[in-house]
C-alpha atoms as a PDB file:
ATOM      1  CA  UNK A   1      96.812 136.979  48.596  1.00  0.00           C
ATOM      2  CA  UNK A   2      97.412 135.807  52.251  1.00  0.00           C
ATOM      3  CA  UNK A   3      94.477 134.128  52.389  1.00  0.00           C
ATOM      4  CA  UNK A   4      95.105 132.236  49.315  1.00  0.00           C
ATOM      5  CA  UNK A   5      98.397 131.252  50.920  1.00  0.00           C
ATOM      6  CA  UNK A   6      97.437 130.365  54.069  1.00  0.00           C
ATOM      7  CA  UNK A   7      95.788 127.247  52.500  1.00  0.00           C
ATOM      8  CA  UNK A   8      97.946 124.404  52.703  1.00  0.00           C
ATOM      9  CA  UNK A   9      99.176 122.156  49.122  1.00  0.00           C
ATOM     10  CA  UNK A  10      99.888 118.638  49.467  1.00  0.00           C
ATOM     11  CA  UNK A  11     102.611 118.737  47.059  1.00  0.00           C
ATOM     12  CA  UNK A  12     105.821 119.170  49.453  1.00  0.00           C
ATOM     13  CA  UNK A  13     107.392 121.477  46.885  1.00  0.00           C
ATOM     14  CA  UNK A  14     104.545 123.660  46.480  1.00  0.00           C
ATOM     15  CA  UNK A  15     104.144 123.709  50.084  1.00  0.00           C
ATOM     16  CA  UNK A  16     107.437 124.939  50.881  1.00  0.00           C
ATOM     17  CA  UNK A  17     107.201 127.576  47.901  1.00  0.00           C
ATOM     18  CA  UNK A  18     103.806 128.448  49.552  1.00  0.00           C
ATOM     19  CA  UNK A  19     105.182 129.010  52.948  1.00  0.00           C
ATOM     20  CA  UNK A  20     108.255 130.950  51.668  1.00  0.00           C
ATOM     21  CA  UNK A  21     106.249 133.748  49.853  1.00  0.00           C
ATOM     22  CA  UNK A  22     104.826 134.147  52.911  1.00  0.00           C
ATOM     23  CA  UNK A  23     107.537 134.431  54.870  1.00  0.00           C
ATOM     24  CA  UNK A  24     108.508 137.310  52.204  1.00  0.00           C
ATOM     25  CA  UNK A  25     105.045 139.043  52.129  1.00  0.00           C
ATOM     26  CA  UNK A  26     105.840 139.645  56.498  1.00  0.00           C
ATOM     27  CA  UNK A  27     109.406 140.447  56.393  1.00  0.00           C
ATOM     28  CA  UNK A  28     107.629 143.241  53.610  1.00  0.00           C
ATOM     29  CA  UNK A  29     105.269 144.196  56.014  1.00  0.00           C
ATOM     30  CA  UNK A  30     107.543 144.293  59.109  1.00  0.00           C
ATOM     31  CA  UNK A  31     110.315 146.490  56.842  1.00  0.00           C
ATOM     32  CA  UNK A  32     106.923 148.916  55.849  1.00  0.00           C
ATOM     33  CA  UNK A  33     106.305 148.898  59.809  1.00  0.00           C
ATOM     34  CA  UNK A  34     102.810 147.666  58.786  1.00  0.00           C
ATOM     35  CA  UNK A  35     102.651 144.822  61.587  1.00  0.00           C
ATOM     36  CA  UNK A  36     104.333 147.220  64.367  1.00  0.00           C
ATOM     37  CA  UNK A  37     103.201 147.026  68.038  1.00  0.00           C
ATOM     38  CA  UNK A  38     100.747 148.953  69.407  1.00  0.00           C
ATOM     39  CA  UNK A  39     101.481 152.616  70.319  1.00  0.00           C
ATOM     40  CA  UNK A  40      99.248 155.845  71.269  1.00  0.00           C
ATOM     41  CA  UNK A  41      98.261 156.632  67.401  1.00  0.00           C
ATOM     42  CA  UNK A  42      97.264 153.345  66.512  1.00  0.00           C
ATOM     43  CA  UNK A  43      94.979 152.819  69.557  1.00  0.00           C
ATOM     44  CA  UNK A  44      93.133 156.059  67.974  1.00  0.00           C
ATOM     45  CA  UNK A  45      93.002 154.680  64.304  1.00  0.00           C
ATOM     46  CA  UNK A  46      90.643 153.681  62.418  1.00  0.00           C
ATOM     47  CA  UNK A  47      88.609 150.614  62.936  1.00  0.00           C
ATOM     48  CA  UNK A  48      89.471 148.984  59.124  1.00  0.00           C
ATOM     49  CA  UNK A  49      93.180 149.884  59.808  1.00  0.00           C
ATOM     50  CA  UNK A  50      93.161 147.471  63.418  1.00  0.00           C
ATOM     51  CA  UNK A  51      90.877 145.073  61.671  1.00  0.00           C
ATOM     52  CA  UNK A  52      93.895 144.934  59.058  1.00  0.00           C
ATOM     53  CA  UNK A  53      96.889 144.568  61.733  1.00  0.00           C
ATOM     54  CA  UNK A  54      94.593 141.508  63.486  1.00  0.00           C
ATOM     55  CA  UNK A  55      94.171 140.000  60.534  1.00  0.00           C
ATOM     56  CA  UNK A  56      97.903 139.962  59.421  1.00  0.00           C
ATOM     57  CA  UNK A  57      98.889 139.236  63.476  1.00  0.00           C
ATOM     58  CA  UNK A  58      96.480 136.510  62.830  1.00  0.00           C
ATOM     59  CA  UNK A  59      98.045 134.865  59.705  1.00  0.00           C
ATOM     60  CA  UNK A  60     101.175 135.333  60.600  1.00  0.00           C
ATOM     61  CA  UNK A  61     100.539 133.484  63.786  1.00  0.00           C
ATOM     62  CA  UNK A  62      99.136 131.125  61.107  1.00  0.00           C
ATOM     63  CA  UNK A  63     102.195 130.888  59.337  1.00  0.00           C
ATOM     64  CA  UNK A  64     104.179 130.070  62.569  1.00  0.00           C
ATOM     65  CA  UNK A  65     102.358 127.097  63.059  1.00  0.00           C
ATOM     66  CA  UNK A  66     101.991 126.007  59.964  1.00  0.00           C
ATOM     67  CA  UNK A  67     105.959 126.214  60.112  1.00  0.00           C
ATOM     68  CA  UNK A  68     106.101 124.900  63.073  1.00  0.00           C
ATOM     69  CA  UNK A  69     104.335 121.618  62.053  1.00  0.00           C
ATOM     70  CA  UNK A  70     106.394 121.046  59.502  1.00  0.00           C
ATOM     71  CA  UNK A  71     109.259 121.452  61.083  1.00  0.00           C
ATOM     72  CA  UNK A  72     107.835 118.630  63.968  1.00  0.00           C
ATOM     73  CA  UNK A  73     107.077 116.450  60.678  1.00  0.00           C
ATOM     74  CA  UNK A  74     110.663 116.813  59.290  1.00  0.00           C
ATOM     75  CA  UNK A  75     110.596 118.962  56.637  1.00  0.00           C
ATOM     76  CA  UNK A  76     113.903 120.691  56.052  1.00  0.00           C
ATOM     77  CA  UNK A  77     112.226 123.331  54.004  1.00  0.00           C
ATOM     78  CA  UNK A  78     110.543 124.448  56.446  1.00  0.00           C
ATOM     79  CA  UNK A  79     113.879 124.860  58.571  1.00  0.00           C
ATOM     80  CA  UNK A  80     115.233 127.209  56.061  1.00  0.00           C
ATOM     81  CA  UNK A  81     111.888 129.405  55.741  1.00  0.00           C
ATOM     82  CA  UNK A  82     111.926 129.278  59.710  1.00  0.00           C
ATOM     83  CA  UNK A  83     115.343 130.838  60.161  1.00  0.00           C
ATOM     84  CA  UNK A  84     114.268 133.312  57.561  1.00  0.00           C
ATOM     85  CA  UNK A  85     111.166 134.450  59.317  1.00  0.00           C
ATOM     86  CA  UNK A  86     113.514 134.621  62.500  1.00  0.00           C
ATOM     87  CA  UNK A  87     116.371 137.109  60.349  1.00  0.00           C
ATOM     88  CA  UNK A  88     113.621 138.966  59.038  1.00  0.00           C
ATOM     89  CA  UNK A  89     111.155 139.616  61.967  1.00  0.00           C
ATOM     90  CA  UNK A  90     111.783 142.343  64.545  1.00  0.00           C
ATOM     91  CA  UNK A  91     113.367 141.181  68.029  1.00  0.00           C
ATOM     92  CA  UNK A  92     109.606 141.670  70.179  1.00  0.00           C
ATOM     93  CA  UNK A  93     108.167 139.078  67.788  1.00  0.00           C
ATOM     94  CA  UNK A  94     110.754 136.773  68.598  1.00  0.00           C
ATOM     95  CA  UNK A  95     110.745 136.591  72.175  1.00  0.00           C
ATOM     96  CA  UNK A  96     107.137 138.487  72.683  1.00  0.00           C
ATOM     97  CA  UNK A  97     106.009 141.774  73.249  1.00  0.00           C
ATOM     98  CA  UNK A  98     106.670 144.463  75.853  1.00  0.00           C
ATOM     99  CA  UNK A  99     103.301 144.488  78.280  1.00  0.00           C
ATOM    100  CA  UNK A 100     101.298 146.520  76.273  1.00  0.00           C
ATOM    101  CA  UNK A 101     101.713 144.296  73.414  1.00  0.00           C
ATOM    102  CA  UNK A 102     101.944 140.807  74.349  1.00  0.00           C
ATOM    103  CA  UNK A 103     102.662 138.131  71.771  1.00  0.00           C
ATOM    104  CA  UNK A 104     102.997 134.870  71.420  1.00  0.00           C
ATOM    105  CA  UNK A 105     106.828 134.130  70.909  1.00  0.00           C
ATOM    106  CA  UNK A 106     108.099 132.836  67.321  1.00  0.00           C
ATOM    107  CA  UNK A 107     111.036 130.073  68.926  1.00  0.00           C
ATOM    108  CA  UNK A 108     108.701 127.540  70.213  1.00  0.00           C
ATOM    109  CA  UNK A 109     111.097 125.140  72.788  1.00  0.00           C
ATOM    110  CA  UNK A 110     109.752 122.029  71.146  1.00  0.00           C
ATOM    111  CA  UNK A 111     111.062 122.618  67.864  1.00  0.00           C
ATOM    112  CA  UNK A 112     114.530 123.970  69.552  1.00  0.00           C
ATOM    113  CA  UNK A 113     114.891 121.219  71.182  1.00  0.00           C
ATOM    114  CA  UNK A 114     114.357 118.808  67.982  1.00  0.00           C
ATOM    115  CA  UNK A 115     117.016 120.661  66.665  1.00  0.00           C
END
């Protein structure tokens, strides 16, 4: 199902509808702790289970800049879904990780300072 969504529609409405039930799916994920950083038992896990937390670190860093550019092209949908990814995600995703789990940060400065 992420896959499917992280294909962008050309309909602006569909689009924004797209990028919202993403936004959903994380905040899921993040509430399940499925997309948590890395600690001592994960590093021992299975290989499928850290194939499955890059591929979700990997969409949603999809997602952000999807957002992102949408946000740059003036979409005010895309505002909205923004500020709910921000309520919904977990503080080290926000600003990046501690040093063992470096991320890239969710505010990016150019769309702050558009705002």
């Amino acid at each position: 199902q992420i896959q499917r969504l992280l294909k962008p529609i050309p309909d602006d409405r569909a689009d924004a509808s797209r990028l919202d039930e993403l936004r959903r799916i994380f905040a899921r994920l993040y509430q399940g702790d499925e997309m948590g950083g890395v600690t001592a038992l994960e590093k021992t896990s299975s290989s499928a289970e850290q194939k499955w937390k890059t591929f979700l670190t990997s969409s949603f860093a999809k997602t952000r800049t999807q957002l992102s550019q949408r946000i740059l092209n003036g979409k005010r949908t895309a505002v909205r879904t923004f500020w709910g990814v921000v309520a919904s995600s977990p503080k080290s995703c926000l600003v990046g990780g501690s040093d063992s789990t470096k991320r890239a940060p969710l505010l990016d400065d150019s769309i702050l300072l558009q705002w």
